[in-house]
C-alpha atoms as a PDB file:
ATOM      1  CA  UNK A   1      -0.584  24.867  41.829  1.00  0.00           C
ATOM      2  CA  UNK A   2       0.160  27.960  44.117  1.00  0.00           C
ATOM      3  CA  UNK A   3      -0.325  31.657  43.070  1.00  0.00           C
ATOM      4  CA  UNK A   4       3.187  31.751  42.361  1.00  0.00           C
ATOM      5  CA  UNK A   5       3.711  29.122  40.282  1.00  0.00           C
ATOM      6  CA  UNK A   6       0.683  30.162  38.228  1.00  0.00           C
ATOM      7  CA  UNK A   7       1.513  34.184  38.197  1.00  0.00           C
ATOM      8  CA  UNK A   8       5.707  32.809  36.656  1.00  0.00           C
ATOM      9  CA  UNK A   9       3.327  30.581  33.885  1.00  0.00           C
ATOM     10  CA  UNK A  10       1.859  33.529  32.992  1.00  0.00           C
ATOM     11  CA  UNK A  11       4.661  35.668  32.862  1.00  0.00           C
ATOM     12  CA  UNK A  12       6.744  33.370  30.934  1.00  0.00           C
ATOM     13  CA  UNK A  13       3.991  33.454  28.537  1.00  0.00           C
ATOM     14  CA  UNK A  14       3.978  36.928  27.880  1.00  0.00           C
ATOM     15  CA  UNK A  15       8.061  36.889  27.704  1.00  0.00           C
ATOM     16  CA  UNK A  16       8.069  34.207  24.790  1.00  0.00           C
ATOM     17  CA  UNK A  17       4.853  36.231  23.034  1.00  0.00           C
ATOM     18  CA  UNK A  18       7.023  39.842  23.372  1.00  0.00           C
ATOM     19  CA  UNK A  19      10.247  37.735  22.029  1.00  0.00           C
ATOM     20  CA  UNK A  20       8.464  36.464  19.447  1.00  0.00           C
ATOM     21  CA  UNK A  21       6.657  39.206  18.168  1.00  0.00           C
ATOM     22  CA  UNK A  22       9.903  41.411  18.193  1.00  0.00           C
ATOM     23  CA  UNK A  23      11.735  38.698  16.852  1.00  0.00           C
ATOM     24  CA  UNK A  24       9.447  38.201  13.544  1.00  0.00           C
ATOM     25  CA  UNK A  25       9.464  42.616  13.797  1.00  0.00           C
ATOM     26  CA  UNK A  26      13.200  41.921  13.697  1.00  0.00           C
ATOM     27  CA  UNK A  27      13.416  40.177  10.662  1.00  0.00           C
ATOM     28  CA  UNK A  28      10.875  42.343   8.773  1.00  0.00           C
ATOM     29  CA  UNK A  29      12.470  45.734  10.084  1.00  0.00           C
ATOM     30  CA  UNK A  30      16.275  44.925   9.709  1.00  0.00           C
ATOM     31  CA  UNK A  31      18.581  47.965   9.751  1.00  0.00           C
ATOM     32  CA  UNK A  32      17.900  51.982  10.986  1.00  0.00           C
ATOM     33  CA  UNK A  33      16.625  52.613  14.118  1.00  0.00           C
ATOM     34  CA  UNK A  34      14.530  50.286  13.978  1.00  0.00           C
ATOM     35  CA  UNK A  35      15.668  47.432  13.913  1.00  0.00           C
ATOM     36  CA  UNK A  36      18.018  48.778  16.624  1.00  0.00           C
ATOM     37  CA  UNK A  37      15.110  49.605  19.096  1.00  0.00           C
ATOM     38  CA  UNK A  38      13.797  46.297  18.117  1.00  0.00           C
ATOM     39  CA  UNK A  39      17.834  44.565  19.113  1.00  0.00           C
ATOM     40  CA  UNK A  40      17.218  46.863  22.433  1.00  0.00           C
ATOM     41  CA  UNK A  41      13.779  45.692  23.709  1.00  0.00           C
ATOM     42  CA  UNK A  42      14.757  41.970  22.733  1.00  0.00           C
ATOM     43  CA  UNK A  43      17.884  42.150  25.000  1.00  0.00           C
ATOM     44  CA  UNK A  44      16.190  44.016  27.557  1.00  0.00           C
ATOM     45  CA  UNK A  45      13.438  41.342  27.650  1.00  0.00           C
ATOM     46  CA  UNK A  46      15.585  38.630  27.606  1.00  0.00           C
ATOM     47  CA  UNK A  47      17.760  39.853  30.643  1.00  0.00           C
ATOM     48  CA  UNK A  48      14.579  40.704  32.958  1.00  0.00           C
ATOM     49  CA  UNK A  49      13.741  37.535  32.177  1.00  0.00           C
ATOM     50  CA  UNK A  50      16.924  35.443  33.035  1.00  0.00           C
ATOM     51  CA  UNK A  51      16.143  37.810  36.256  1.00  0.00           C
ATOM     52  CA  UNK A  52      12.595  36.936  36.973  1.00  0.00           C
ATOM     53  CA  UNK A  53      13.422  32.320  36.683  1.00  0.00           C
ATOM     54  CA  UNK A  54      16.173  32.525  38.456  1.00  0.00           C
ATOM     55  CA  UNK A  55      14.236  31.538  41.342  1.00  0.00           C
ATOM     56  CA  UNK A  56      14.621  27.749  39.561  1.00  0.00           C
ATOM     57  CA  UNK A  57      18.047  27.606  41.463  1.00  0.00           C
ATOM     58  CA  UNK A  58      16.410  28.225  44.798  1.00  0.00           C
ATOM     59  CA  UNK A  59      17.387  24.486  45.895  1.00  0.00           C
ATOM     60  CA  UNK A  60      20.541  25.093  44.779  1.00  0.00           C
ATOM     61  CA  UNK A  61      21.622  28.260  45.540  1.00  0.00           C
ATOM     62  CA  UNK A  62      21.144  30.625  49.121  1.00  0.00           C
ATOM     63  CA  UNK A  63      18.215  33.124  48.673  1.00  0.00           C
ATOM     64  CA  UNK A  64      20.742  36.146  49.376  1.00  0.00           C
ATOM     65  CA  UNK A  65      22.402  35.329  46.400  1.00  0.00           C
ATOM     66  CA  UNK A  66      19.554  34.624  44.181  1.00  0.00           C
ATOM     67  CA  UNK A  67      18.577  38.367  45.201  1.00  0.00           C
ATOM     68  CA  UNK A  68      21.653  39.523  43.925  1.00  0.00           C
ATOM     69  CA  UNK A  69      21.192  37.849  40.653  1.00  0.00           C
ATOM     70  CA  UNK A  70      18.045  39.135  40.496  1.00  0.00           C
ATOM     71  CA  UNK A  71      19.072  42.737  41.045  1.00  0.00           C
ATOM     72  CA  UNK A  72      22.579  42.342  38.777  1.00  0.00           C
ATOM     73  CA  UNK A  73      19.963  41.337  35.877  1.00  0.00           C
ATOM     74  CA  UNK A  74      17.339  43.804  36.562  1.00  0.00           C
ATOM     75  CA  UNK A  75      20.114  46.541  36.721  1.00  0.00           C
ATOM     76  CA  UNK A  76      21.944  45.126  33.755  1.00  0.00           C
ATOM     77  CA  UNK A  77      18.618  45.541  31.571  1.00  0.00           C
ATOM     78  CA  UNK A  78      17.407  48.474  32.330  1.00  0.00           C
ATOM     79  CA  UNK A  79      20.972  49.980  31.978  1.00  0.00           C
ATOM     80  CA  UNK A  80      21.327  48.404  28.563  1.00  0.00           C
ATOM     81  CA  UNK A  81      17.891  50.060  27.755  1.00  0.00           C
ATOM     82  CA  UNK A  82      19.083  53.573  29.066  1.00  0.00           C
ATOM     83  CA  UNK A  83      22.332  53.238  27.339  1.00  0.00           C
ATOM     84  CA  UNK A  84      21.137  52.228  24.206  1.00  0.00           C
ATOM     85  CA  UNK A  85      18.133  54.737  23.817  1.00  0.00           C
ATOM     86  CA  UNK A  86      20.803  57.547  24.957  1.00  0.00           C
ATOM     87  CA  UNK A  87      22.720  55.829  21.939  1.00  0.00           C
ATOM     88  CA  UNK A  88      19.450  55.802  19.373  1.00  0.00           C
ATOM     89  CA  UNK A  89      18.922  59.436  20.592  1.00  0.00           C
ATOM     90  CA  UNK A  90      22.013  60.920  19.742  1.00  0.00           C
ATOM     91  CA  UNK A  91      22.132  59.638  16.470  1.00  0.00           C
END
């Protein structure tokens, strides 16, 4: 196994742990802010995650536009988090 391979194993790990923790916080916490912060950091997770394994299309797609996924999904979740908390602030 290389560095990398072990390094995404371990990263996946801690994705499903954080979705599953906020998940079952979710469920208990439903409604007010809460459970909207909770709906936030669950997206957010969940795109920089889709952004971190895209790298299993490498054989199938160019690297230049596996970079651009990356990025789209990176920016896409950390917008979502800014415009949400701007949201949760306001209110």
């Amino acid at each position: 196994m290389t560095a990398q391979t072990i390094i995404s194993i371990f990263t996946l790990v801690i994705y499903l742990i954080i979705i599953f923790v906020f998940n079952k916080g979710r469920v208990k916490y439903a409604g007010g802010k809460v459970g909207k912060v909770i709906n936030l950091i669950l997206v957010t997770v969940s795109l920089l995650s889709v952004a971190d394994y895209v790298v299993i299309l490498n054989p199938f797609v160019d690297e230049e536009v596996l970079d651009i996924i990356r990025a789209l999904f990176r920016a896409a979740a950390l917008s979502f988090l800014a415009y949400g908390g701007g949201k949760l602030s306001d209110s």
